[in-house]
PDB file of N, CA and C in Angstrom:
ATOM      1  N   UNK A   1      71.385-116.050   1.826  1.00  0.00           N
ATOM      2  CA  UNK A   1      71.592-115.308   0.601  1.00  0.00           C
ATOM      3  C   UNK A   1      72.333-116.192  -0.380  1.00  0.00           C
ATOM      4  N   UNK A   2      71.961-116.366  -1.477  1.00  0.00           N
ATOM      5  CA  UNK A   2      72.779-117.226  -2.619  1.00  0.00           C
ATOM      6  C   UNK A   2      73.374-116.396  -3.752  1.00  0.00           C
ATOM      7  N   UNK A   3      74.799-117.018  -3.528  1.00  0.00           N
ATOM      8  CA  UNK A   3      75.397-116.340  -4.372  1.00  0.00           C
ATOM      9  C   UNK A   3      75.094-115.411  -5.746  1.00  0.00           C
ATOM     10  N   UNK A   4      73.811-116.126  -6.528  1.00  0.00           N
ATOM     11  CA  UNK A   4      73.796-115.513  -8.009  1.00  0.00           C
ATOM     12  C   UNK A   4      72.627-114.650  -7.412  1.00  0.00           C
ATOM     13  N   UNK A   5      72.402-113.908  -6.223  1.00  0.00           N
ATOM     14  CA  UNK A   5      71.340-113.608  -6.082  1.00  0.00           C
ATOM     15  C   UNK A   5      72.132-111.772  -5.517  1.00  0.00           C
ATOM     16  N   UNK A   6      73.665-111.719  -5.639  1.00  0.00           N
ATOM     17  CA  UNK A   6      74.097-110.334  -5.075  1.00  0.00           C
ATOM     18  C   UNK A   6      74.290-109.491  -6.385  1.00  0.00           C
ATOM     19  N   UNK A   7      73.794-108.236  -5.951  1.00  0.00           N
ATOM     20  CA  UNK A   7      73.513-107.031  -6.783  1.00  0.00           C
ATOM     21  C   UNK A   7      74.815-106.065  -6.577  1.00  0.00           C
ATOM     22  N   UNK A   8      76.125-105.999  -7.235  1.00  0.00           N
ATOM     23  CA  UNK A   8      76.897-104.998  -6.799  1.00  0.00           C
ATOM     24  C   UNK A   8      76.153-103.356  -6.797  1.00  0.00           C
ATOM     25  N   UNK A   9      75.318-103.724  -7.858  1.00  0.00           N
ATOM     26  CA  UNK A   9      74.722-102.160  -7.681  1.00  0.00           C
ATOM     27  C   UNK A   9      74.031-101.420  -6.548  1.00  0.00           C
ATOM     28  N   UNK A  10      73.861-102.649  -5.345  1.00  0.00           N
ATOM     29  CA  UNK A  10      73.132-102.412  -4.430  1.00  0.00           C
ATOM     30  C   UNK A  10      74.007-102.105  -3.065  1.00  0.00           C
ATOM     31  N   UNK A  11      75.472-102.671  -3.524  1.00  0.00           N
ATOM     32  CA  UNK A  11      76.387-102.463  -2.315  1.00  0.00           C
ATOM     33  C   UNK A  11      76.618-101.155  -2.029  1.00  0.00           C
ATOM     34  N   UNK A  12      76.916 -99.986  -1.161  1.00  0.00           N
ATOM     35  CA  UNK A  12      77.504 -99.447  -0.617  1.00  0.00           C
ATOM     36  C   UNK A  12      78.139 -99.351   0.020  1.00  0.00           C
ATOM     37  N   UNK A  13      79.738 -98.450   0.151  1.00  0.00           N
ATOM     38  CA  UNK A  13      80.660 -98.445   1.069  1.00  0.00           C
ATOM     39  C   UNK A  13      80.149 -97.866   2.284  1.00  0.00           C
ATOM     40  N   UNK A  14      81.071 -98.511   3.348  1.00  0.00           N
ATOM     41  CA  UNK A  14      80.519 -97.491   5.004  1.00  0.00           C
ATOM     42  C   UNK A  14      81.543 -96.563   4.872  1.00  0.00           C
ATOM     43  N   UNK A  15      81.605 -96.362   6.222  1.00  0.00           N
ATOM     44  CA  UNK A  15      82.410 -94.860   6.065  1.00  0.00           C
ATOM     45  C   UNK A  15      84.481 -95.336   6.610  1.00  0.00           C
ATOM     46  N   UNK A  16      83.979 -96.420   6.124  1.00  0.00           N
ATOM     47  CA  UNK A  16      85.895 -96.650   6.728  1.00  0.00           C
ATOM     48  C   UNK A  16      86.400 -96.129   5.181  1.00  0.00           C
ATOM     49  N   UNK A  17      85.894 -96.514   4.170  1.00  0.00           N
ATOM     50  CA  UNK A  17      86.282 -96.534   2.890  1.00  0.00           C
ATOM     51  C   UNK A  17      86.574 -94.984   2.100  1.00  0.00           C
ATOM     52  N   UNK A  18      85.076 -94.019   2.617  1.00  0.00           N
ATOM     53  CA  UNK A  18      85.040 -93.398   2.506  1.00  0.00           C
ATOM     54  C   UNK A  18      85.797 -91.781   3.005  1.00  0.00           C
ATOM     55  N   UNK A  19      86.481 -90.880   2.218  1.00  0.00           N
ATOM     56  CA  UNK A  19      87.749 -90.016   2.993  1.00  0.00           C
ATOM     57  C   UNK A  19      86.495 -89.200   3.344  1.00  0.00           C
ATOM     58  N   UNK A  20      86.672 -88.711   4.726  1.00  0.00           N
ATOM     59  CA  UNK A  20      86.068 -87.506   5.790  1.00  0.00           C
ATOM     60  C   UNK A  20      86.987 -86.533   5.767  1.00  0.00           C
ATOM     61  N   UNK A  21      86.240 -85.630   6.284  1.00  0.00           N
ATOM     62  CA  UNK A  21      87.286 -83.996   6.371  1.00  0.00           C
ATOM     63  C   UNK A  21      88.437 -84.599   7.010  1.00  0.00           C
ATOM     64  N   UNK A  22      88.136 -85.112   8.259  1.00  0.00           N
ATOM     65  CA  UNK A  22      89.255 -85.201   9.042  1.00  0.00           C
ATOM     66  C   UNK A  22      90.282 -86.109   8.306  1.00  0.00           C
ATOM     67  N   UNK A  23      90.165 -87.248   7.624  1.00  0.00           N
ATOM     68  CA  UNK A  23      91.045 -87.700   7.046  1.00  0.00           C
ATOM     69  C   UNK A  23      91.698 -86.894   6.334  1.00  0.00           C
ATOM     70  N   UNK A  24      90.584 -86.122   5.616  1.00  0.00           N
ATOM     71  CA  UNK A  24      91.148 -85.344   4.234  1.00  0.00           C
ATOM     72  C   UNK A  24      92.174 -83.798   5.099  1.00  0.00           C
ATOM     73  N   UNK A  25      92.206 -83.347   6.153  1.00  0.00           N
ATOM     74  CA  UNK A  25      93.104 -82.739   7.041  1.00  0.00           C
ATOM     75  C   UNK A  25      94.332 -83.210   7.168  1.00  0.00           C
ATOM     76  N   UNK A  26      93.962 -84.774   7.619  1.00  0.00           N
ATOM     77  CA  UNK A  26      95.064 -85.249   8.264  1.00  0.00           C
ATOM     78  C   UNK A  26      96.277 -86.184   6.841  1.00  0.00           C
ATOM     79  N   UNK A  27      95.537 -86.240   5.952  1.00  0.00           N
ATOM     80  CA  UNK A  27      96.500 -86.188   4.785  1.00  0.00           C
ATOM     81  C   UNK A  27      96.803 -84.817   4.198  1.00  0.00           C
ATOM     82  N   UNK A  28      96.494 -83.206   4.311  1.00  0.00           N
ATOM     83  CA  UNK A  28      97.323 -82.339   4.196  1.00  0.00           C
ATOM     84  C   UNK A  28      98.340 -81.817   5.419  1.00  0.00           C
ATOM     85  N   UNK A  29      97.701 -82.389   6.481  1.00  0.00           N
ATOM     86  CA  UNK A  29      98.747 -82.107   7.577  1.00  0.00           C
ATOM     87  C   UNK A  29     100.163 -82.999   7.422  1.00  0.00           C
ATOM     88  N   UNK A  30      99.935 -84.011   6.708  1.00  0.00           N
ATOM     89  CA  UNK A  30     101.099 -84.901   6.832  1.00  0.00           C
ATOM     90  C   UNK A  30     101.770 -84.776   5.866  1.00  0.00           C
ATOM     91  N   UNK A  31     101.335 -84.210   4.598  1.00  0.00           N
ATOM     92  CA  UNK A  31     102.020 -83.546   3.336  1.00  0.00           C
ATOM     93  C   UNK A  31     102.809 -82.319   3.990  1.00  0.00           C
ATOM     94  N   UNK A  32     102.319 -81.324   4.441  1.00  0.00           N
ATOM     95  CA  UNK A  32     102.684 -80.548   5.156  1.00  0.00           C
ATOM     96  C   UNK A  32     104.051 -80.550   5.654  1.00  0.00           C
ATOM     97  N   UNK A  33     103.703 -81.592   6.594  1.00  0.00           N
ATOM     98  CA  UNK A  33     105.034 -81.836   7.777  1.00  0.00           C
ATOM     99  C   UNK A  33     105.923 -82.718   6.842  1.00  0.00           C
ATOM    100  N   UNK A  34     105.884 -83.573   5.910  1.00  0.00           N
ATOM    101  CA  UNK A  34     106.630 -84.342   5.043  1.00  0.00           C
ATOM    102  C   UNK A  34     107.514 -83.652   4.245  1.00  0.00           C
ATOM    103  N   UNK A  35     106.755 -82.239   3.398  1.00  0.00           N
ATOM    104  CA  UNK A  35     107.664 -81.369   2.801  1.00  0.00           C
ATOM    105  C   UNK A  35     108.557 -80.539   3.517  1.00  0.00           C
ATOM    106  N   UNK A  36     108.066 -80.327   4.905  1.00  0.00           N
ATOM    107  CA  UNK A  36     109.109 -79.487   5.929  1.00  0.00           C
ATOM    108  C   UNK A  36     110.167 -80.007   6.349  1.00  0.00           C
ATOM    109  N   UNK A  37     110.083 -81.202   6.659  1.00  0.00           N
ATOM    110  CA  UNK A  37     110.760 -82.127   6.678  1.00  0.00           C
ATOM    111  C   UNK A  37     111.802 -82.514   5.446  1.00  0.00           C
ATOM    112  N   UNK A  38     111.328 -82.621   4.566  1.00  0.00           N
ATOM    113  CA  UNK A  38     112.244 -82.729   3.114  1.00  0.00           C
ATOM    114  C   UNK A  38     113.559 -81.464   2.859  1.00  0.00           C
ATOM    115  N   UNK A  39     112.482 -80.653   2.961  1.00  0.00           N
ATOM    116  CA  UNK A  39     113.478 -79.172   2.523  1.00  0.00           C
ATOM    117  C   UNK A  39     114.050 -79.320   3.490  1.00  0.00           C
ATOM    118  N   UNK A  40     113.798 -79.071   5.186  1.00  0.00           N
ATOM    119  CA  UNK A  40     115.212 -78.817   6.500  1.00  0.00           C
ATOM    120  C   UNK A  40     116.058 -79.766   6.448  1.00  0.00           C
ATOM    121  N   UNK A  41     115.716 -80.780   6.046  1.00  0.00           N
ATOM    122  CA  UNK A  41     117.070 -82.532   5.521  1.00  0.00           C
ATOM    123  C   UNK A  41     117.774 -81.603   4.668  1.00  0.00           C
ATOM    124  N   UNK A  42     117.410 -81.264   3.511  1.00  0.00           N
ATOM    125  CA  UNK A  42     118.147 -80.493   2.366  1.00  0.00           C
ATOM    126  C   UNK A  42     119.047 -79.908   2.500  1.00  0.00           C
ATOM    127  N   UNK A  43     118.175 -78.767   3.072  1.00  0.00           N
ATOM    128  CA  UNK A  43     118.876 -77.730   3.331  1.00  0.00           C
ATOM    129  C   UNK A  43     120.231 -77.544   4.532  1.00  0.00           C
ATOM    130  N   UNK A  44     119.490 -78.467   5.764  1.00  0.00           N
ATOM    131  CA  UNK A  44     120.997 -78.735   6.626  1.00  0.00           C
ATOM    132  C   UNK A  44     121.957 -79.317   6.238  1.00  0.00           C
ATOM    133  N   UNK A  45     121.483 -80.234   5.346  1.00  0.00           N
ATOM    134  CA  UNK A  45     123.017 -81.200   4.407  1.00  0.00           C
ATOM    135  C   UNK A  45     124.041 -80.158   3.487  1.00  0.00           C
ATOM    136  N   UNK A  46     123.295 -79.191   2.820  1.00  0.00           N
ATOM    137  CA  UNK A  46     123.671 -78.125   2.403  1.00  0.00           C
ATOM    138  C   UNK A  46     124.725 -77.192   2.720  1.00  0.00           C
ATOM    139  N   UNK A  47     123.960 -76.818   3.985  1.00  0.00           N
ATOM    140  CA  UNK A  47     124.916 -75.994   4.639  1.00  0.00           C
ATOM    141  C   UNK A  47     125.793 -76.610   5.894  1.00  0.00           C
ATOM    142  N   UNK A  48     126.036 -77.761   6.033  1.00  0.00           N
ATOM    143  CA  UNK A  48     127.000 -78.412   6.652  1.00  0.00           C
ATOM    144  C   UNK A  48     128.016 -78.863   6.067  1.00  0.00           C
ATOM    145  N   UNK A  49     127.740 -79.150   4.397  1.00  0.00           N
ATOM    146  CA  UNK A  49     128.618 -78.884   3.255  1.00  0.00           C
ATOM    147  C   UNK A  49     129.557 -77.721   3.310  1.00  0.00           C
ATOM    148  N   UNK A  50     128.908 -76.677   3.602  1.00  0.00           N
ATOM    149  CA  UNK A  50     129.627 -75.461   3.038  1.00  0.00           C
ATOM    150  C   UNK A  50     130.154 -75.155   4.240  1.00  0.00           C
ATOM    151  N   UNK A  51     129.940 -75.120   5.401  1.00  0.00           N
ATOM    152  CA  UNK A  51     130.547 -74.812   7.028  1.00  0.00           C
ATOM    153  C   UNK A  51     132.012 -75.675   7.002  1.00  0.00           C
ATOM    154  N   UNK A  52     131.364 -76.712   6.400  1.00  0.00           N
ATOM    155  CA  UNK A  52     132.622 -78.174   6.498  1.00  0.00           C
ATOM    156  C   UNK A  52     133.976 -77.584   5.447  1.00  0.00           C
ATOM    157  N   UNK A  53     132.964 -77.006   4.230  1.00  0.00           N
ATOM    158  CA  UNK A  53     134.280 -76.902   3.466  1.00  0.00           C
ATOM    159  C   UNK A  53     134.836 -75.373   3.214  1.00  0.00           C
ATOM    160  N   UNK A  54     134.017 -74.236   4.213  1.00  0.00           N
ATOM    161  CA  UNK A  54     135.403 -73.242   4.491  1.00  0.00           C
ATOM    162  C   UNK A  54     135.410 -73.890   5.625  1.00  0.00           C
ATOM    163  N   UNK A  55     135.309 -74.748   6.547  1.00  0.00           N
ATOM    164  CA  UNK A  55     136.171 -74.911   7.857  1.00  0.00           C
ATOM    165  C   UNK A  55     137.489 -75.287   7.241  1.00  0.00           C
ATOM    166  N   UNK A  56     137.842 -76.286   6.242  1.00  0.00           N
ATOM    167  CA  UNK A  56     138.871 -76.990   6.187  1.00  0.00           C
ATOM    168  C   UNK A  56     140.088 -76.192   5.206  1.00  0.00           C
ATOM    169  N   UNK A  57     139.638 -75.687   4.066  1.00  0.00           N
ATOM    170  CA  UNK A  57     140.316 -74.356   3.361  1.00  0.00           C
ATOM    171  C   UNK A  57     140.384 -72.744   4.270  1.00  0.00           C
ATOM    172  N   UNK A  58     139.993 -72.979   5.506  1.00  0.00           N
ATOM    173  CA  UNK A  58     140.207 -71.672   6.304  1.00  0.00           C
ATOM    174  C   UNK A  58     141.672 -71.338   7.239  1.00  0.00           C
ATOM    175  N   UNK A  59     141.679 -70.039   7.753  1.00  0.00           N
ATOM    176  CA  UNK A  59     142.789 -70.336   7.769  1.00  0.00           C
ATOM    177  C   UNK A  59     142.723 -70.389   9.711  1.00  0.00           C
ATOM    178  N   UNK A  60     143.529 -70.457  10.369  1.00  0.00           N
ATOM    179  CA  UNK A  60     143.218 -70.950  12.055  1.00  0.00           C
ATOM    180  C   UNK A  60     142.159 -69.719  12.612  1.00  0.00           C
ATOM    181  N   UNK A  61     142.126 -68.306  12.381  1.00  0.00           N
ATOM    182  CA  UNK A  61     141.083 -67.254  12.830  1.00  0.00           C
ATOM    183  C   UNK A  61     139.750 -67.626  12.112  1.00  0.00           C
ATOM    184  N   UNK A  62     139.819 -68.319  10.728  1.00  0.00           N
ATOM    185  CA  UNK A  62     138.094 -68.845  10.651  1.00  0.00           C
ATOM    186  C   UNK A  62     138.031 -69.800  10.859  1.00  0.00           C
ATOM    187  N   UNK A  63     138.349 -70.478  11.157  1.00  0.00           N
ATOM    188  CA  UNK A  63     137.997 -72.198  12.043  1.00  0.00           C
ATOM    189  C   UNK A  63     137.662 -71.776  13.337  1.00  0.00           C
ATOM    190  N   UNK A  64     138.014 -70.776  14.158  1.00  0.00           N
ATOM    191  CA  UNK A  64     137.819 -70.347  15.636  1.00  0.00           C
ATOM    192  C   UNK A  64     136.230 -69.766  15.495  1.00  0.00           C
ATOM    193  N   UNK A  65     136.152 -69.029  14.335  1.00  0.00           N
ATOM    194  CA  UNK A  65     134.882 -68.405  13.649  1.00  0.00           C
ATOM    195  C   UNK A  65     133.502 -69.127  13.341  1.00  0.00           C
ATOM    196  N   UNK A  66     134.250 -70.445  12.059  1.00  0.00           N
ATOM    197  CA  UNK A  66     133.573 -71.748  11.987  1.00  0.00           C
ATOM    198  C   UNK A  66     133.109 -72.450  13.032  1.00  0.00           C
ATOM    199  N   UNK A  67     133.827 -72.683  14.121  1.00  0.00           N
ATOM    200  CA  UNK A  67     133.562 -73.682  15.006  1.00  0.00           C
ATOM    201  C   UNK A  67     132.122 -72.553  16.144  1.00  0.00           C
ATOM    202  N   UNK A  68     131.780 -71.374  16.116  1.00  0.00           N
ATOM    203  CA  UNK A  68     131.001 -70.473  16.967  1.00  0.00           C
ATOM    204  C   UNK A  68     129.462 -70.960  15.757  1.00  0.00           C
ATOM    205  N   UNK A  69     129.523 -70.641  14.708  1.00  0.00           N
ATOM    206  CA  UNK A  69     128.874 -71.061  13.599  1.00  0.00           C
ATOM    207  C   UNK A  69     128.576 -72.407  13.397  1.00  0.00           C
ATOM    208  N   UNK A  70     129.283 -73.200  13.690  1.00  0.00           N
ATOM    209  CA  UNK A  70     129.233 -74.822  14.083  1.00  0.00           C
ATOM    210  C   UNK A  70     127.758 -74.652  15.389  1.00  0.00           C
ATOM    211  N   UNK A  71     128.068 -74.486  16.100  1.00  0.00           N
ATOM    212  CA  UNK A  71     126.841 -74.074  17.209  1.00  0.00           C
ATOM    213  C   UNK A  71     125.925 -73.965  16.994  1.00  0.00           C
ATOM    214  N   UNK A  72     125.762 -72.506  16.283  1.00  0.00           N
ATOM    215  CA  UNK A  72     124.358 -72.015  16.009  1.00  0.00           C
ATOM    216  C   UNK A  72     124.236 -73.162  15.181  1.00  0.00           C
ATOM    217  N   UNK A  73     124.507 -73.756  14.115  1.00  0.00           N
ATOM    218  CA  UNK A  73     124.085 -74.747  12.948  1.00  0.00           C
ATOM    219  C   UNK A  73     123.197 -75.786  13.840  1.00  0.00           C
ATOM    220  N   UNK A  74     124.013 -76.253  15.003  1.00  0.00           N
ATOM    221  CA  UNK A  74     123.546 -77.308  15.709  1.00  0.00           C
ATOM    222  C   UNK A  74     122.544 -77.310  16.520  1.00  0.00           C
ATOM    223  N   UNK A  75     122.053 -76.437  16.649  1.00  0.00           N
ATOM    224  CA  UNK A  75     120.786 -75.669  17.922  1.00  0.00           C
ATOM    225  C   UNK A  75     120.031 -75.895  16.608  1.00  0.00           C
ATOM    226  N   UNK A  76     119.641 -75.307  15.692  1.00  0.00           N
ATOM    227  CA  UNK A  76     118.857 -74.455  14.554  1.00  0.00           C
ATOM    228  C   UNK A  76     118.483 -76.097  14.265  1.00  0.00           C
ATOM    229  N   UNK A  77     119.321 -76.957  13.681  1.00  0.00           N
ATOM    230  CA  UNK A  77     118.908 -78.038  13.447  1.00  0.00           C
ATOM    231  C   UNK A  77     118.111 -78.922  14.040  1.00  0.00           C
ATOM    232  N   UNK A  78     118.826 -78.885  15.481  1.00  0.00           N
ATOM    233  CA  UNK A  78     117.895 -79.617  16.854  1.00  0.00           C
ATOM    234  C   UNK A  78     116.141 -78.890  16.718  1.00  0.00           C
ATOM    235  N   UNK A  79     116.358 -77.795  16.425  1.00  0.00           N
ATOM    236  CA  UNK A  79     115.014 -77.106  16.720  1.00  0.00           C
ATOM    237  C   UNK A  79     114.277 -77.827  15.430  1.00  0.00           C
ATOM    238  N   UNK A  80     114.637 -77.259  14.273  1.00  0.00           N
ATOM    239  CA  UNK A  80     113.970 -77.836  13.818  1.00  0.00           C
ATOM    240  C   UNK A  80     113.891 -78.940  13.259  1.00  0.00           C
ATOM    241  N   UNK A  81     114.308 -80.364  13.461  1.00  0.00           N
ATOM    242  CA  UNK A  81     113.635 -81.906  12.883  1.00  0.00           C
ATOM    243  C   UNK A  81     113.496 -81.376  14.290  1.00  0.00           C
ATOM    244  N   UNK A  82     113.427 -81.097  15.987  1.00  0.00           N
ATOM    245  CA  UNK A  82     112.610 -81.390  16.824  1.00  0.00           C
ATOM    246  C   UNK A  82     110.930 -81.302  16.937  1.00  0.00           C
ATOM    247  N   UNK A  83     111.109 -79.518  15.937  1.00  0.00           N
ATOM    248  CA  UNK A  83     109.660 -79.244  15.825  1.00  0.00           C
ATOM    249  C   UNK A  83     108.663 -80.285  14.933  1.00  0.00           C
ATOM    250  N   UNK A  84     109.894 -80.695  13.721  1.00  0.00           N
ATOM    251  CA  UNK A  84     108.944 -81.506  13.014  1.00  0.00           C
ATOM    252  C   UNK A  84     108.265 -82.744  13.666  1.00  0.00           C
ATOM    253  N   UNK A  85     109.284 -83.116  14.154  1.00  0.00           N
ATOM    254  CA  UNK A  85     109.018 -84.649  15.192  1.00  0.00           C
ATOM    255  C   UNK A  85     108.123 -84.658  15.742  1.00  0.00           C
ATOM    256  N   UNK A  86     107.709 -83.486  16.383  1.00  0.00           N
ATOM    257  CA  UNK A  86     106.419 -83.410  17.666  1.00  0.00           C
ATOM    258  C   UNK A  86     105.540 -83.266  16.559  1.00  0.00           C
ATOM    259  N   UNK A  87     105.669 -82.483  15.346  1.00  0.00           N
ATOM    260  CA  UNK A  87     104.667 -82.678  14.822  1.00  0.00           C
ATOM    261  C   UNK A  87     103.851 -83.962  14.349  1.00  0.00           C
ATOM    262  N   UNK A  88     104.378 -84.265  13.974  1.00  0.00           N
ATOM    263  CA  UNK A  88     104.266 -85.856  13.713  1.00  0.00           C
ATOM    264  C   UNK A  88     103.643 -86.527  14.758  1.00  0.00           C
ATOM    265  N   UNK A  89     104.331 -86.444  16.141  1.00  0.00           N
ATOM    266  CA  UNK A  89     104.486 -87.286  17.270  1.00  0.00           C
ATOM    267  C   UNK A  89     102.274 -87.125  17.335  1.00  0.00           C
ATOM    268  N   UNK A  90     102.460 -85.733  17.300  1.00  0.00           N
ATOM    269  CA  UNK A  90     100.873 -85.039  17.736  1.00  0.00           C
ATOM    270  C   UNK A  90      99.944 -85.526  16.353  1.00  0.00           C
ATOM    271  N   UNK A  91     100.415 -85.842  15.305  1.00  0.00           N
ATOM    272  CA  UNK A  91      99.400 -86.109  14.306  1.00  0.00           C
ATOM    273  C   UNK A  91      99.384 -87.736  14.545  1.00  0.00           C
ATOM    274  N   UNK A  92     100.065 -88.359  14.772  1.00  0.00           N
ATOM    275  CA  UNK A  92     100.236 -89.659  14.897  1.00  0.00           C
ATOM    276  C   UNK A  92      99.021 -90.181  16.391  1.00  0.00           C
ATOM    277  N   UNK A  93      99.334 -89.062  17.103  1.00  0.00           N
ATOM    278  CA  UNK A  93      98.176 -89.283  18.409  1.00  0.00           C
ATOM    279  C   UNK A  93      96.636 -88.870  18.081  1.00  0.00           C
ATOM    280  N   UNK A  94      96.538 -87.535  17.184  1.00  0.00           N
ATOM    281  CA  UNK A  94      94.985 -87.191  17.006  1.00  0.00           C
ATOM    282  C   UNK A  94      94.456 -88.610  16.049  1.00  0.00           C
ATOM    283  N   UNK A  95      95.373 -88.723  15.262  1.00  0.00           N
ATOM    284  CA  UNK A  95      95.073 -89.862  14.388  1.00  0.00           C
ATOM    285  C   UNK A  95      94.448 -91.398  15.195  1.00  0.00           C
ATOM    286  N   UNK A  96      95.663 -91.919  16.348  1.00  0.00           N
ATOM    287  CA  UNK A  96      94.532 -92.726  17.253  1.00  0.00           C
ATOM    288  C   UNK A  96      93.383 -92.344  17.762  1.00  0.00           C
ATOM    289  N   UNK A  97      93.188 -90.605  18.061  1.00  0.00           N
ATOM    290  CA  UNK A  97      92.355 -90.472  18.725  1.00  0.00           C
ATOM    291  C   UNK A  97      91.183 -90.407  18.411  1.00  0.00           C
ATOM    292  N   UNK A  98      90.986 -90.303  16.734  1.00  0.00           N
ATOM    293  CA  UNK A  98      90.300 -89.777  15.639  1.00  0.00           C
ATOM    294  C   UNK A  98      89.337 -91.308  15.422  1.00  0.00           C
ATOM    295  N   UNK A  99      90.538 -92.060  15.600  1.00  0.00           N
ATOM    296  CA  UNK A  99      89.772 -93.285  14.766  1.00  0.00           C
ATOM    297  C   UNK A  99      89.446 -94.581  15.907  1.00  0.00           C
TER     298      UNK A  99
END
């Protein structure tokens, strides 16, 4: 084939180039989990703010209070970046499995 002899009009992309459902899934699944992810960062920074700062203006019966509330904060959190994680963990695997 010689160079002055290629037709771009004749090229077509294959299908790596081209987005498929499943791609087009697996970029709203990851928007998805990215914004869930965004807001529970937020929002736990938030309210570890505010736990932190009546813990320290409280008086010794709400710090005993705070610190039970400290707990639940810490479970709730684990749960969820855990849930997000697996999510991920599982889109990150269909994604090898996909391609």
């Amino acid at each position: 084939m010689l160079l002055g002899s290629f037709n771009p009009d004749d090229w077509a992309p294959d299908s790596t180039t081209e987005v498929t459902g499943a791609d087009r899934l697996l970029n709203i699944g990851n928007t998805v989990v990215g914004f869930i992810r965004t807001v529970a960062s937020i929002a736990s920074v938030a309210v570890l703010a505010i736990i932190g700062i009546k813990y320290m203006i409280g008086s010794v019966e709400e710090k005993a209070e705070y610190k039970k509330t400290m707990g639940t904060y810490v479970v709730v959190c684990v749960l969820v970046f855990g849930i997000t994680n697996i999510l991920a963990i599982v889109v990150d695997v269909a994604t090898s499995l996909i391609s």
